[in-house]
Protein backbone atom coordinates (compact mmCIF):
# COMPACT_ATOMS: atom_id res chain seq x y z
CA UNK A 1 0.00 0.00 0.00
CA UNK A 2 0.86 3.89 -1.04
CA UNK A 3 -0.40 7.06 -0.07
CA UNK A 4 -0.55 9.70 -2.42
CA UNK A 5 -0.16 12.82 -1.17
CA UNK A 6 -2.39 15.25 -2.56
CA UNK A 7 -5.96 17.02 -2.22
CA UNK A 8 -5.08 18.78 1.34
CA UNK A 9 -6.91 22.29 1.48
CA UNK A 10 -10.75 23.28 1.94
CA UNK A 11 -12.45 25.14 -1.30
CA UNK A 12 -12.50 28.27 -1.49
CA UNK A 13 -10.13 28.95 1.16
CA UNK A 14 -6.22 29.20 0.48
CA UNK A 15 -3.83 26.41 0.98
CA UNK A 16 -2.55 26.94 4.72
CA UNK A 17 0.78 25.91 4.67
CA UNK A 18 0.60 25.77 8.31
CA UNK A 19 -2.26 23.55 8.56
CA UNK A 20 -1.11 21.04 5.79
CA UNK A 21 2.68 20.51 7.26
CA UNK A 22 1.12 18.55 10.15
CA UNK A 23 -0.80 16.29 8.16
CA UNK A 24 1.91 16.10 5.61
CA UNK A 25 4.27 14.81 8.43
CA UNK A 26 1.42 12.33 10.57
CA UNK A 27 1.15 10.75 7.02
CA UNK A 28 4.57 10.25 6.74
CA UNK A 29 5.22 8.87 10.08
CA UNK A 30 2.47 6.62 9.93
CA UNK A 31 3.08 5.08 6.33
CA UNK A 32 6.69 6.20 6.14
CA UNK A 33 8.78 7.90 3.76
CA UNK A 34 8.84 4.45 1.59
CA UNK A 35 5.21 4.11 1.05
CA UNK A 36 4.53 7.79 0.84
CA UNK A 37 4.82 10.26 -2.38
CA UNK A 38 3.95 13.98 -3.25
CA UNK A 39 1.07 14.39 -5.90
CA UNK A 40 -0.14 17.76 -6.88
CA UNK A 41 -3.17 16.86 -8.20
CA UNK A 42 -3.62 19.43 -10.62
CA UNK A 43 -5.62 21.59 -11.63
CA UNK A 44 -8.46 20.53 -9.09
CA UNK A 45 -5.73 22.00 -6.45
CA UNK A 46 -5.96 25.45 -8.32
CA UNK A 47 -8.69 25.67 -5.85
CA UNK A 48 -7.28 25.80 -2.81
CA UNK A 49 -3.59 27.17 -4.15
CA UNK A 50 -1.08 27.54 -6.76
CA UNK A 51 1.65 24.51 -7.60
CA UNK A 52 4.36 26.64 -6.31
CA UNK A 53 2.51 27.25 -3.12
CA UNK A 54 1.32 24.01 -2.64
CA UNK A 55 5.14 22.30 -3.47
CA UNK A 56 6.84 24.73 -1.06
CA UNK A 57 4.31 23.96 1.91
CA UNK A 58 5.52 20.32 0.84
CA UNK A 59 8.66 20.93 0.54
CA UNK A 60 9.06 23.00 4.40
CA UNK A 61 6.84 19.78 5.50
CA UNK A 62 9.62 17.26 4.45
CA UNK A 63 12.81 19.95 5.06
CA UNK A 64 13.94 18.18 8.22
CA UNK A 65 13.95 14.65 6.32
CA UNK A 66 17.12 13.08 5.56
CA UNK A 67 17.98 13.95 1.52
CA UNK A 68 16.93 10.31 0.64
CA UNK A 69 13.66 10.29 2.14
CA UNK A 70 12.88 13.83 0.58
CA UNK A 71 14.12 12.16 -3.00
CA UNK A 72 11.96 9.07 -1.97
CA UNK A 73 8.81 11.30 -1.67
CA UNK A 74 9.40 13.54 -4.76
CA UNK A 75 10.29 10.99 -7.06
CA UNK A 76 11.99 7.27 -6.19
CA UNK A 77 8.90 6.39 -4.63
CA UNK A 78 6.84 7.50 -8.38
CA UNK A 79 8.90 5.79 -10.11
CA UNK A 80 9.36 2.87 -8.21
CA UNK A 81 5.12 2.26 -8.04
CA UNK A 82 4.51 3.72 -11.56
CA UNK A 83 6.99 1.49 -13.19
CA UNK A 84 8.78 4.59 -14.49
């Protein structure tokens, strides 16, 4: 099993980096960084945020990871369960 990371946010209201960073982290702690990868899910996340606002809030969420669990989550892990 894999959890996509995606979708976080409320409509109509902006993407609260704040808000998201915790939930970012509780999923990674509770599937871990190998099971776990970033997903936009664009444009339905328009919404809520732009990409760049979005990928930094996920990017500050994962900052204190080691550099392979951050390249685990942004790509390895895609490619790995994509087949890439």
């Amino acid at each position: 099993m894999a959890l996509k990371i995606s979708g976080l946010g409320l409509p109509g209201q902006p993407w609260p980096a704040a808000a998201n960073v915790a939930v970012i982290r509780d999923a990674i702690t509770l599937f871990g960084a190998d099971r776990c990868l970033f997903a936009s899910n664009y444009p339905v996340d328009s919404l809520v945020g732009s990409f760049d606002a979005i990928m930094d809030g996920f990017l500050q969420a994962i900052a204190d990871r080691p550099e392979a669990e951050r390249r685990q989550l942004l790509h390895d892990n895609a490619a790995r369960l994509y087949r890439f």
